[in-house]
Protein backbone atom coordinates (compact mmCIF):
# COMPACT_ATOMS: atom_id res chain seq x y z
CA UNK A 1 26.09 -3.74 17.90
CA UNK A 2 27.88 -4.38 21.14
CA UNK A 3 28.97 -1.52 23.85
CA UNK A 4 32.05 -3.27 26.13
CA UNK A 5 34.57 -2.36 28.66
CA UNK A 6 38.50 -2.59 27.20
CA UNK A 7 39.37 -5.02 29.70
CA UNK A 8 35.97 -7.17 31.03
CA UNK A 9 36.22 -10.64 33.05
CA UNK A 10 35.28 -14.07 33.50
CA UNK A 11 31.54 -12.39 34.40
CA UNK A 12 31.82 -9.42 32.24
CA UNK A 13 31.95 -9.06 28.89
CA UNK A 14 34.79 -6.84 27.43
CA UNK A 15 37.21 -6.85 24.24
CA UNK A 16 39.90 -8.55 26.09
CA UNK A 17 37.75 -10.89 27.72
CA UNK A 18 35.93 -12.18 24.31
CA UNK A 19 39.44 -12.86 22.82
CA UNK A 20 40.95 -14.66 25.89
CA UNK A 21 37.34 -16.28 25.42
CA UNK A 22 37.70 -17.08 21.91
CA UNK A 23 41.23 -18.22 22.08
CA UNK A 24 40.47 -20.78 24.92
CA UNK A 25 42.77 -18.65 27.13
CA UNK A 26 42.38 -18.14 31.19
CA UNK A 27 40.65 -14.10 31.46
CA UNK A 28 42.71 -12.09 33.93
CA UNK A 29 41.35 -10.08 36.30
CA UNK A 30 43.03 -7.29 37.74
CA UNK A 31 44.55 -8.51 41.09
CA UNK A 32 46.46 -11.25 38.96
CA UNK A 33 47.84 -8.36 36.56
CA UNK A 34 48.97 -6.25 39.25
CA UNK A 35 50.92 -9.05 40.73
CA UNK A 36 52.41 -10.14 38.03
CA UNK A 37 52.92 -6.88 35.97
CA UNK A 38 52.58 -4.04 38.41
CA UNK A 39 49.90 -1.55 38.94
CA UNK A 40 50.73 0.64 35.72
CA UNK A 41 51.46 -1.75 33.85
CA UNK A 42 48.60 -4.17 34.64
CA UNK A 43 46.71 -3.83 31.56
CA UNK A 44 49.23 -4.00 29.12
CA UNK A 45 50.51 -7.01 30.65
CA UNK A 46 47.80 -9.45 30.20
CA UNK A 47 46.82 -7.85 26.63
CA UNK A 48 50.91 -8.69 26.27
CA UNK A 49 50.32 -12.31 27.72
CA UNK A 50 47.23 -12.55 25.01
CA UNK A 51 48.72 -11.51 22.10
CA UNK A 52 51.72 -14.02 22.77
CA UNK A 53 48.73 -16.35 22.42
CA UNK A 54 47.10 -15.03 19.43
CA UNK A 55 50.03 -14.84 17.36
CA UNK A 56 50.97 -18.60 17.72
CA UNK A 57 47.19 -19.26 16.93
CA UNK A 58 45.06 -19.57 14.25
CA UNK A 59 42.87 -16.62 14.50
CA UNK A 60 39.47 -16.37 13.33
CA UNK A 61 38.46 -12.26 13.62
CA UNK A 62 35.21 -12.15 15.26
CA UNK A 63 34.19 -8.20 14.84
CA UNK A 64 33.29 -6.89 11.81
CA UNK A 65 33.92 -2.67 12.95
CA UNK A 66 35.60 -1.71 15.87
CA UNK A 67 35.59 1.72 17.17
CA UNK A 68 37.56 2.62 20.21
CA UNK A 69 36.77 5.41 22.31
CA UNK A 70 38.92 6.77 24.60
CA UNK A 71 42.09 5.21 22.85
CA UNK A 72 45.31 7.33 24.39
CA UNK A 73 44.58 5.49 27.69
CA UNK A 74 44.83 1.73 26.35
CA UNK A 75 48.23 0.21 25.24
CA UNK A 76 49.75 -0.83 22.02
CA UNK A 77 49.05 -4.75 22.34
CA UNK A 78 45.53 -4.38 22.89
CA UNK A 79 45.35 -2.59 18.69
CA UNK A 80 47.55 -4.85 17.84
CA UNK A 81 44.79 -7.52 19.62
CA UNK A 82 41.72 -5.72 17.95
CA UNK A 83 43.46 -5.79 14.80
CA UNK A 84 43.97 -9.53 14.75
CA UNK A 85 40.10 -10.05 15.71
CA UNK A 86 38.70 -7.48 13.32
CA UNK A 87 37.57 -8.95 9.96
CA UNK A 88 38.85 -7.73 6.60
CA UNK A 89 39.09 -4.78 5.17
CA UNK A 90 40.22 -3.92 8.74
CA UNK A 91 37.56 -1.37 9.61
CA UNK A 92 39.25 0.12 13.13
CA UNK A 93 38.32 3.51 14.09
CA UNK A 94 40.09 5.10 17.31
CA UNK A 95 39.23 8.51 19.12
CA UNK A 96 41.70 10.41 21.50
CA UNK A 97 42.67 12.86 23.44
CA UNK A 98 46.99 12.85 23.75
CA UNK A 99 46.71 16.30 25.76
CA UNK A 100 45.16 13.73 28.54
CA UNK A 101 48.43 12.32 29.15
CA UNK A 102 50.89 13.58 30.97
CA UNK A 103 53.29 11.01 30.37
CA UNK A 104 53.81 11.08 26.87
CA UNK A 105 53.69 14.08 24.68
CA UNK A 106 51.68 12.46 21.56
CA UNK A 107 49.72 8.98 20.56
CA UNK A 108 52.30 6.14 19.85
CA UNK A 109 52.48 5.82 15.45
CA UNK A 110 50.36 3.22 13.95
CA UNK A 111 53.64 1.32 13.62
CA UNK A 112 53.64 1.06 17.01
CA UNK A 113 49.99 0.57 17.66
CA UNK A 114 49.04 -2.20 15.14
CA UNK A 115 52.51 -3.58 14.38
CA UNK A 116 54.50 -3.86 10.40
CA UNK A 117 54.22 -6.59 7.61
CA UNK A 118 56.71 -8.74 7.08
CA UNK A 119 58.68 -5.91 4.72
CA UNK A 120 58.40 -3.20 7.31
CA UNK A 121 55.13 -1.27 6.00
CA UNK A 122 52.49 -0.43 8.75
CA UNK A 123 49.92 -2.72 8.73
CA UNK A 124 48.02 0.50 8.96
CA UNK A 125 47.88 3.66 7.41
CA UNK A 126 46.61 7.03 7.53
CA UNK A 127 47.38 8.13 4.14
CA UNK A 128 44.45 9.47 2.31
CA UNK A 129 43.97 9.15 -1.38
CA UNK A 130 42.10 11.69 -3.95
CA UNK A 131 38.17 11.60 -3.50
CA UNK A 132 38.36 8.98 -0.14
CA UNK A 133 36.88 9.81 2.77
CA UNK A 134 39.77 11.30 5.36
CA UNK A 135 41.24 9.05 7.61
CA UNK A 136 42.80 11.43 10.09
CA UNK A 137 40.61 14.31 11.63
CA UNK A 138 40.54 17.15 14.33
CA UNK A 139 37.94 17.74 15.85
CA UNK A 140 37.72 21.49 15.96
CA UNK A 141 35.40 22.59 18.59
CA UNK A 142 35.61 21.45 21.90
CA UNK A 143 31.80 21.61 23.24
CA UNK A 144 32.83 19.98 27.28
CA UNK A 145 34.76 22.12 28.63
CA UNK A 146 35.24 26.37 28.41
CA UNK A 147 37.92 27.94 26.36
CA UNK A 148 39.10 29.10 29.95
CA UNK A 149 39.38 26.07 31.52
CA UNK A 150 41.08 24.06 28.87
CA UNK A 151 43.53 26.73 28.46
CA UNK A 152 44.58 26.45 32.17
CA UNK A 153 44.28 23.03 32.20
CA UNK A 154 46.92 22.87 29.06
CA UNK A 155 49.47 25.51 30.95
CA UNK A 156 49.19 23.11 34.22
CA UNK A 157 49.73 19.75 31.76
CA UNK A 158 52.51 21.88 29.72
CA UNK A 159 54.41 23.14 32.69
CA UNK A 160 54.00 26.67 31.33
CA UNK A 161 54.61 28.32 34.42
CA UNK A 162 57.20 26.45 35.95
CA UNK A 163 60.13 27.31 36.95
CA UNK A 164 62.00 24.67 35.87
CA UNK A 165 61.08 24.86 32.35
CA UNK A 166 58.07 22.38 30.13
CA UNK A 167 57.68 19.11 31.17
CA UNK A 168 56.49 18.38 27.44
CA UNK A 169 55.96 19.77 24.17
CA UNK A 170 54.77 19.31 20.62
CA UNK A 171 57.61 18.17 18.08
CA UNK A 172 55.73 20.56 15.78
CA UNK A 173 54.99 24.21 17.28
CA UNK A 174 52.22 24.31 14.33
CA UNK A 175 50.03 21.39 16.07
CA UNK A 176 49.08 24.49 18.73
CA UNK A 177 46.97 25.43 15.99
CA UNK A 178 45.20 22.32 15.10
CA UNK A 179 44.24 21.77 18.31
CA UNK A 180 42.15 25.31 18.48
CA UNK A 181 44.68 28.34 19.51
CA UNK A 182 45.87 31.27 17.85
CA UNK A 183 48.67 33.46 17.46
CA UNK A 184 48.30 37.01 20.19
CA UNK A 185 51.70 37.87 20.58
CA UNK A 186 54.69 36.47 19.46
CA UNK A 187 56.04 34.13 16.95
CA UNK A 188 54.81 29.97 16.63
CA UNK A 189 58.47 28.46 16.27
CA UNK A 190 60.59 27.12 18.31
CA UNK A 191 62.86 28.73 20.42
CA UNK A 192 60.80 32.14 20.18
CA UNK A 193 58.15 33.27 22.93
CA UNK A 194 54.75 33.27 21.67
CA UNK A 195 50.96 34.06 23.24
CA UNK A 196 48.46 32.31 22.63
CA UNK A 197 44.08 32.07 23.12
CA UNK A 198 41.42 29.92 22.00
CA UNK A 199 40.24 30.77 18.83
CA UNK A 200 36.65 31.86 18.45
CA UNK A 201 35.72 29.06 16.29
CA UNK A 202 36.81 26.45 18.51
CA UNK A 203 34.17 26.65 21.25
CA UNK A 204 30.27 27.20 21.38
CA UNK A 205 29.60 31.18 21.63
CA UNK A 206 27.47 30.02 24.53
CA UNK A 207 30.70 30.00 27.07
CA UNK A 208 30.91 33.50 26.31
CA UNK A 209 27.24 34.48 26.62
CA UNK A 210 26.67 32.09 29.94
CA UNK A 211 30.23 32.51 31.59
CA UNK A 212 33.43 34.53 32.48
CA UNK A 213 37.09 33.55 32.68
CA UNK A 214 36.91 34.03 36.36
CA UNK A 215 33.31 31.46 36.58
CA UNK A 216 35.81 28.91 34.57
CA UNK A 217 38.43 27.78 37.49
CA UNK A 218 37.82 28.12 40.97
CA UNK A 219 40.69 27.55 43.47
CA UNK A 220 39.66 26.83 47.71
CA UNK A 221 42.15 25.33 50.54
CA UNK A 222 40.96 23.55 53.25
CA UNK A 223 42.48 22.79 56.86
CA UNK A 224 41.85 19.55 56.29
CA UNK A 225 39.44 16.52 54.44
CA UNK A 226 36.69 17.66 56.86
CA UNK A 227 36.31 20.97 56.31
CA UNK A 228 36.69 20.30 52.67
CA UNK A 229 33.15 17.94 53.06
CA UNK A 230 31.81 20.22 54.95
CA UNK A 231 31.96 22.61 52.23
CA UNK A 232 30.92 20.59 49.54
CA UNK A 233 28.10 19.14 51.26
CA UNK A 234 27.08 22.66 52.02
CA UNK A 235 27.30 23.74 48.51
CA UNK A 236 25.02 20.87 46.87
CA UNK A 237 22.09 21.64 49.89
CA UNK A 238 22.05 24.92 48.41
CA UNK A 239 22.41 23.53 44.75
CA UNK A 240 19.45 21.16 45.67
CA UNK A 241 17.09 23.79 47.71
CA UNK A 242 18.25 27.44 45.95
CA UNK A 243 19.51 26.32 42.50
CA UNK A 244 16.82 23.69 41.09
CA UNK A 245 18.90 21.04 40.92
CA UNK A 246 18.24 17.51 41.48
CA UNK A 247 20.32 15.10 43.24
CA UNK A 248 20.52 12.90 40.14
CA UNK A 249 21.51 16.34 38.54
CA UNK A 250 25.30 16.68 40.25
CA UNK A 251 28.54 14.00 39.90
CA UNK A 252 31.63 14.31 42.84
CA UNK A 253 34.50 13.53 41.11
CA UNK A 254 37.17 11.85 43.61
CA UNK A 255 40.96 12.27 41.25
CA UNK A 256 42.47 9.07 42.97
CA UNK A 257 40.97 5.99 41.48
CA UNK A 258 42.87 3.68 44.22
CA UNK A 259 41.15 5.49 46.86
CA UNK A 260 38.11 6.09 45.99
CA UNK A 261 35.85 3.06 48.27
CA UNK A 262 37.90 3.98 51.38
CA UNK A 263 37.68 8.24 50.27
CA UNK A 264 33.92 7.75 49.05
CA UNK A 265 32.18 6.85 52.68
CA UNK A 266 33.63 9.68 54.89
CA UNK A 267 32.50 12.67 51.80
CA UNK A 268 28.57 10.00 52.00
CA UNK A 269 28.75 10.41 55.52
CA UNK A 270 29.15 14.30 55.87
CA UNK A 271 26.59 14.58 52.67
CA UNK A 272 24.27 12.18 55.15
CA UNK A 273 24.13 15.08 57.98
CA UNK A 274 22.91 17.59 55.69
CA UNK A 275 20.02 14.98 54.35
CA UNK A 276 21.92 14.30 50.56
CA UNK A 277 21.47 10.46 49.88
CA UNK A 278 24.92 9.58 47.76
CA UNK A 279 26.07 6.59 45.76
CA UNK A 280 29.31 5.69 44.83
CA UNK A 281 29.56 4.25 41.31
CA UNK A 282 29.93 0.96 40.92
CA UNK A 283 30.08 -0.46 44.22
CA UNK A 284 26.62 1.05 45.56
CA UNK A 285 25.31 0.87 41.86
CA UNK A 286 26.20 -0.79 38.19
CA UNK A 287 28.87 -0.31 36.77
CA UNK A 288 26.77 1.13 33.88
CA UNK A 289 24.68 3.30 35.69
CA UNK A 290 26.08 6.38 36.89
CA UNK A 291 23.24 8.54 38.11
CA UNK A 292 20.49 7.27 40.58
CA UNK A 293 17.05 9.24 41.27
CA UNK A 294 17.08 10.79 44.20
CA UNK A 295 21.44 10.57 44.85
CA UNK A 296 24.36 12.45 44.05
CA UNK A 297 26.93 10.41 42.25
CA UNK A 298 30.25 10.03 43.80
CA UNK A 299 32.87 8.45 41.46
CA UNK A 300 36.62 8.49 40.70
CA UNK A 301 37.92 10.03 37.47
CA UNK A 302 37.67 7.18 35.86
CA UNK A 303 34.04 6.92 35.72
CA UNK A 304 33.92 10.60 34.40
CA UNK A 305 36.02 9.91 31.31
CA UNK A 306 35.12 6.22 30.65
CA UNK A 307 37.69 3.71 28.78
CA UNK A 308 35.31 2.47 26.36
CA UNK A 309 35.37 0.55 23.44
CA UNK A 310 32.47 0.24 20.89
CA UNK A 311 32.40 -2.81 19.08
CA UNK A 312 29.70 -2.85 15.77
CA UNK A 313 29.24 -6.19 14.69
CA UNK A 314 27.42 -6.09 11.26
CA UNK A 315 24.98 -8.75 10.01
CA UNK A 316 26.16 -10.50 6.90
């Protein structure tokens, strides 16, 4: 079984890296994919520039399972690449979240993720037959984060509240309901105002027992990014001398991943003054080590919600 990265590089293994590798092809790294594709784009690109490859090839499939965590945040020509590398019968599992996306309302259709056969049929499909296993399944209970939480979090992602009107919405009113709420007030169809909750059964009852709605989301403003460390690195002394928490025991979460080495050494230093050793991820650690003995772990979002893709290679 191999654990990689989506991307990797000419040091580091990863899915893209062990095709490029495969395929005798040059492995990107990320400041020639931002020049040449742009920042958002960056990724996609060079999977792009691959698969260009790998379809004029011949291509023998080195995995025997892939599964692919994480998979709204990786683009249609890397499946398309795992598909090409993945041996026969095809065994490609993928776990998402689309509600983590604000930019598109729902996970592009297999058509669009692994490609069509020469007639136009998906090369792969989700249609489940009599007595096999099922191929396409909600996960009902979310066990991360509070019913509270994820509820505000969806209004903020929906545009609920805003004045203007959504910025997105499901195609089908009914998916509200597969992904955990129910029906308070109001009709589920479109055009007609509706309330909705978590249900019960999609959370641990240990939310309620442990928690409140008004322990789920906390709101401060600062003056500016100094009184904002300030407060922080107040708040983890007491974690660390009132609270019985370790150092190793608490992750700062910086939201801007393009920031984070110049943002991460002014929130260390102000941590410094109140004697709180701190790491940022990957720079002042591994990559795949996110807590340290002894320091708090600074990282961007990123690191919180890895892009991850879990590779099984089974022995003949």
């Amino acid at each position: 079984m191999q654990i990689l990265h989506a991307w990797g590089s000419a040091s580091r293994s990863g899915i893209y890296q062990a095709i490029a590798t495969t395929l005798g092809a040059p492995v990107r790294d990320f400041n020639y994919a931002r020049a040449v594709f742009g920042r958002d784009d960056a990724f996609a690109g060079v999977c792009r520039e691959l698969l260009g490859i790998a379809e004029n090839a011949s291509v023998e499939p080195i995995w025997d399972a892939v599964l692919i965590d994480e998979a709204q945040d990786l683009p249609p020509e890397f499946f398309r690449l795992v598909y090409l590398f993945t041996k026969k019968p095809k065994r490609i599992v993928w776990a998402y979240d689309e509600l983590q996306k604000l930019s598109e309302s729902a996970m592009p259709s297999t058509e669009d993720l692994f490609g069509t056969s020469s007639s136009g049929d998906s090369l792969v499909s989700l249609a489940e037959s009599p007595g096999e296993a099922r191929r396409d399944i909600i996960l009902p209970i979310c066990y991360r984060n509070s019913p509270w939480a994820l509820a505000t979090a969806h209004g903020i992602g929906f545009g609920i509240y805003r004045d203007g009107g959504l910025v997105q919405h499901f195609d089908n009113p009914g998916l509200w309901t597969d992904i955990g709420y129910e029906v308070t007030a109001g009709t589920l169809r479109r055009g007609r105002r509706v309330r909705l909750r978590r249900s019960g059964n999609s959370y641990p009852s240990y939310f309620d027992d442990l928690l409140t709605p008004a322990d789920a989301v906390r709101r401060r403003s600062f003056d500016d990014e100094a009184a904002q460390d300030e407060w922080v690195a107040r708040q983890i002394r007491r974690n660390l001398d009132e609270d019985e928490l370790e150092a190793d025991d608490i992750l700062i979460v910086l939201p801007d991943a393009y920031t984070a080495r110049s943002r991460a050494p002014r929130l260390a230093g102000r941590l410094f003054r109140h004697r709180i050793s701190s790491h940022l991820v990957g720079v002042q650690s591994s990559v795949d080590e996110v807590f340290v003995s002894g320091s708090v772990a600074i990282a961007h979002v990123t690191i919180q919600a890895p892009v991850l893709s879990a590779i099984m290679e089974v022995a003949a």
